[in-house]
N, C-alpha and C. Protein backbone atom coordinates (compact mmCIF):
# COMPACT_ATOMS: atom_id res chain seq x y z
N UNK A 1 0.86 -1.17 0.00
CA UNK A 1 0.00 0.00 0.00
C UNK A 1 0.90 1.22 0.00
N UNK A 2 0.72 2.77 -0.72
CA UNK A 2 1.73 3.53 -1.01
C UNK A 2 0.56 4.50 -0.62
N UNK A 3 0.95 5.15 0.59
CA UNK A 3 0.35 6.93 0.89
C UNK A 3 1.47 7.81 0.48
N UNK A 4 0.54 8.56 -0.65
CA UNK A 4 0.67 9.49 -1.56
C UNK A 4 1.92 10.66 -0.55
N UNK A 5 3.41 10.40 -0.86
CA UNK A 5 4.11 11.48 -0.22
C UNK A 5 4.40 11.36 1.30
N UNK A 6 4.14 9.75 1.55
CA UNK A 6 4.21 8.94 3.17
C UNK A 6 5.81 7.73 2.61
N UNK A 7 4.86 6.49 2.56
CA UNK A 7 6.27 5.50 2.56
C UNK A 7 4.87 4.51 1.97
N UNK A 8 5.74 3.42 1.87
CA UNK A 8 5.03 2.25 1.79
C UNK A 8 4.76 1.38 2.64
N UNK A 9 3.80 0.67 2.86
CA UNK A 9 3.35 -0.12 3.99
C UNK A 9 2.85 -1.29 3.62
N UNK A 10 3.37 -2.64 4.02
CA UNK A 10 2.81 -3.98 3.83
C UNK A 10 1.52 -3.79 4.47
N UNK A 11 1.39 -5.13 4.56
CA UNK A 11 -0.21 -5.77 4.95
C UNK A 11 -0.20 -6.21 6.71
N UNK A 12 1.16 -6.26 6.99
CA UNK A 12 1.27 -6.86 8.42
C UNK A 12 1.01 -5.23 9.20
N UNK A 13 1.33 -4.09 8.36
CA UNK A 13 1.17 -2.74 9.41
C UNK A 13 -0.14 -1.82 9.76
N UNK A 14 -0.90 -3.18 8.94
CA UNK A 14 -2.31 -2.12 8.52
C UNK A 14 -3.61 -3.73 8.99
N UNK A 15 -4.64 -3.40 10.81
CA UNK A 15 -5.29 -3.99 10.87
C UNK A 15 -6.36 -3.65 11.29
N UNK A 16 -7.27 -4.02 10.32
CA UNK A 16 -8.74 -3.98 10.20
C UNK A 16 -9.55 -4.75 10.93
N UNK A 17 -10.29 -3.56 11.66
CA UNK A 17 -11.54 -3.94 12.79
C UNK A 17 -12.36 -4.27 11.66
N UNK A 18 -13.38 -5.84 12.33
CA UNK A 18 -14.00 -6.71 11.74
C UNK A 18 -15.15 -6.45 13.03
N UNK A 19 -16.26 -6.36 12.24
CA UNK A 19 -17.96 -6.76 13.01
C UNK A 19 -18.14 -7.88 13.79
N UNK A 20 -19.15 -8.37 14.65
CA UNK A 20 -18.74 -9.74 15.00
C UNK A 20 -19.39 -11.00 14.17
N UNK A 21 -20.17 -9.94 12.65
CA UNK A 21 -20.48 -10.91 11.40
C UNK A 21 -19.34 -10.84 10.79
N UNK A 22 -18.20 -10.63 11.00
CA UNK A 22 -16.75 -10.82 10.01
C UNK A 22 -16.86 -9.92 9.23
N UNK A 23 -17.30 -8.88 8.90
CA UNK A 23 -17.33 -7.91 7.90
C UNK A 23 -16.04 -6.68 8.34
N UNK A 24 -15.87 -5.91 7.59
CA UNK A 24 -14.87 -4.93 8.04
C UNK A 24 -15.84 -3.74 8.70
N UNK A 25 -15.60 -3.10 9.64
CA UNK A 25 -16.38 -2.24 10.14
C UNK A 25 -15.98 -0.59 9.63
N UNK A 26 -15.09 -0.56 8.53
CA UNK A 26 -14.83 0.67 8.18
C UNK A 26 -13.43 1.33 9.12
N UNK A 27 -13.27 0.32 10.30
CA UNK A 27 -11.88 0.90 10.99
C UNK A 27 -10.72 0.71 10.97
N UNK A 28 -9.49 0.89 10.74
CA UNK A 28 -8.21 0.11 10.96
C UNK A 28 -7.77 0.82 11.40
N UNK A 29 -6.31 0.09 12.38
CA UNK A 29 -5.03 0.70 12.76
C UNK A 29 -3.98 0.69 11.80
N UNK A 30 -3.06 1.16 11.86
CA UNK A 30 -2.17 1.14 10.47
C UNK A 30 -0.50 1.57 11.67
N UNK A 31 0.04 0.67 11.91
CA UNK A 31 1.51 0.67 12.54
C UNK A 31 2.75 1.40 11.73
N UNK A 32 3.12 2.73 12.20
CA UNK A 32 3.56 3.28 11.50
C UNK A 32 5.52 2.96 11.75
N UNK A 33 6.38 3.32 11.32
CA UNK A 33 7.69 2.94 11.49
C UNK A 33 8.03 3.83 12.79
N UNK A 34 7.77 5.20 12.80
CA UNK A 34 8.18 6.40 13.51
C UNK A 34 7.21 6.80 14.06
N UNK A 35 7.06 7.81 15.09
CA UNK A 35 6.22 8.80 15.60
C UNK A 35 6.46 9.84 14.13
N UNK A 36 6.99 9.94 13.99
CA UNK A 36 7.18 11.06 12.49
C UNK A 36 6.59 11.06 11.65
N UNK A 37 6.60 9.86 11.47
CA UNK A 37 5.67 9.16 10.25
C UNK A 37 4.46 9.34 10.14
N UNK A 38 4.07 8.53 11.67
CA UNK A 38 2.68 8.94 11.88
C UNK A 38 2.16 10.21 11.72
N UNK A 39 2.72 11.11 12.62
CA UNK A 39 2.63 12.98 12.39
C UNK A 39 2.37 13.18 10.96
N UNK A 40 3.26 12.72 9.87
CA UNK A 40 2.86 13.15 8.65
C UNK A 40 1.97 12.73 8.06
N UNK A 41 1.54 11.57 8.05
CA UNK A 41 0.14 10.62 7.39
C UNK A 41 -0.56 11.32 8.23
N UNK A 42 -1.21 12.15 9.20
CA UNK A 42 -1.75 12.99 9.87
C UNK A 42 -2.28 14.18 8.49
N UNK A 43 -1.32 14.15 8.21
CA UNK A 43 -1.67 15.13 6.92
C UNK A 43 -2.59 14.90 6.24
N UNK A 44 -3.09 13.33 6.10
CA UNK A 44 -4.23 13.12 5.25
C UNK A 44 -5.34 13.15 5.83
N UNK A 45 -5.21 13.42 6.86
CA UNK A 45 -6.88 13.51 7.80
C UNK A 45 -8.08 14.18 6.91
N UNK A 46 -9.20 13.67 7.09
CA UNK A 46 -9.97 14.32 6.11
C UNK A 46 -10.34 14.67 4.95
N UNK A 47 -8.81 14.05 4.47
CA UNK A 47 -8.90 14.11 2.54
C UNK A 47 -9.81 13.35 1.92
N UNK A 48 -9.41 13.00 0.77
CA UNK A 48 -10.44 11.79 -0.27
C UNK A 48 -8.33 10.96 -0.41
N UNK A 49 -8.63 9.76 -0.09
CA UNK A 49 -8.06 9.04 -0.11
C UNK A 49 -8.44 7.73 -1.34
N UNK A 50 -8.41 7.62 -2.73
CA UNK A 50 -9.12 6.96 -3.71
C UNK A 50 -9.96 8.16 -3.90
N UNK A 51 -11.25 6.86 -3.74
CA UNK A 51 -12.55 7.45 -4.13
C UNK A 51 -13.24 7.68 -2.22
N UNK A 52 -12.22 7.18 -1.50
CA UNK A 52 -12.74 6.88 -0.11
C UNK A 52 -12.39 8.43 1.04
N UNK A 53 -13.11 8.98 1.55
CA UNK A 53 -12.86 10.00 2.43
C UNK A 53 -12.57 9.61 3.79
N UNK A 54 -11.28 9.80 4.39
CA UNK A 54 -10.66 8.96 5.77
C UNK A 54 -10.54 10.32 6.25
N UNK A 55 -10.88 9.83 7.72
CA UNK A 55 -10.47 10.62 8.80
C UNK A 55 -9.50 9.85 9.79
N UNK A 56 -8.11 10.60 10.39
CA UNK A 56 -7.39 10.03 10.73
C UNK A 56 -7.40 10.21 12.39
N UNK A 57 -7.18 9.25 13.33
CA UNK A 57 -7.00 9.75 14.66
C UNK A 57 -5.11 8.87 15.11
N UNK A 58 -4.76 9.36 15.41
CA UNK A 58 -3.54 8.93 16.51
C UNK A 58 -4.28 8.25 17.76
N UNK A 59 -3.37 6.90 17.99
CA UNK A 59 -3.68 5.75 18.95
C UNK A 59 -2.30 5.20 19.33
N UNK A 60 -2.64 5.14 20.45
CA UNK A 60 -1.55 3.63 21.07
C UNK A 60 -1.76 2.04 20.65
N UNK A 61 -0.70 1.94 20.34
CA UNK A 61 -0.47 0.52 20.42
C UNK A 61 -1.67 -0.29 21.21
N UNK A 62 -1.48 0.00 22.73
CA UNK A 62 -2.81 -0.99 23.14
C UNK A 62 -4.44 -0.65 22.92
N UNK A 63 -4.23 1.03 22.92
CA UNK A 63 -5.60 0.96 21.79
C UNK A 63 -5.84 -0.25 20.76
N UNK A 64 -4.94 -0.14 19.65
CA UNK A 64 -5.40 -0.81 18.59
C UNK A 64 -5.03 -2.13 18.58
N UNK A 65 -4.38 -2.47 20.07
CA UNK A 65 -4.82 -4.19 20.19
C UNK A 65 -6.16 -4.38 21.05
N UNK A 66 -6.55 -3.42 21.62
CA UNK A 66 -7.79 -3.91 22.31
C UNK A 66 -9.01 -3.60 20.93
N UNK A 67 -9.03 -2.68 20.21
CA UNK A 67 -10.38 -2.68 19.43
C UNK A 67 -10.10 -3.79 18.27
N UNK A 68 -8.89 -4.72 18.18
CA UNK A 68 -8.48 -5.52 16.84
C UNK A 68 -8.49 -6.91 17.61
N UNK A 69 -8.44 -6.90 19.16
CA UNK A 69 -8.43 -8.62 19.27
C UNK A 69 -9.44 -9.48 19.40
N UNK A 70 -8.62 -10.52 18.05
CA UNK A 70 -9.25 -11.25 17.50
C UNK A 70 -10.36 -11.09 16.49
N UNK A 71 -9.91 -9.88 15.89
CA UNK A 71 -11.00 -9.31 15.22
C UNK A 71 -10.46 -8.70 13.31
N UNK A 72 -8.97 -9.00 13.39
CA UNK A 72 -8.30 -8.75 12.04
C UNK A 72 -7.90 -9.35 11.11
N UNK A 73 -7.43 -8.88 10.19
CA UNK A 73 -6.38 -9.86 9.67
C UNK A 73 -5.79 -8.91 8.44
């Protein structure tokens, strides 16, 4: 996955909250390399990302293992 003027990111850094029908619920965490990093993909808050409009929030780590366990992939 390539954010436009970010870095590139596999599939292991990016996990998607699932419904408890297995569907994607529209949320993911996305594990960034740096605090820096993150700060700058910050930049896309609110844009049109595709055809898709994302809003971005900053989280901890155990944030986004408690809203993802057992719930990603």
């Amino acid at each position: 996955m390539h954010i436009p003027g970010v870095f590139h990111l596999t599939e292991a850094h990016v996990f998607v909250v699932m419904t408890t029908q297995g569907r994607s619920s529209g949320q993911a965490f996305v594990e960034f390399p740096s605090p820096g990093d993150a700060d700058h993909a910050m930049q896309l808050d609110r844009q049109m990302f595709g055809n898709r409009y994302v809003e971005l929030f900053l989280s901890s780590a155990e944030e986004a293992r408690r809203a993802t366990s057992g719930s990603f992939f």
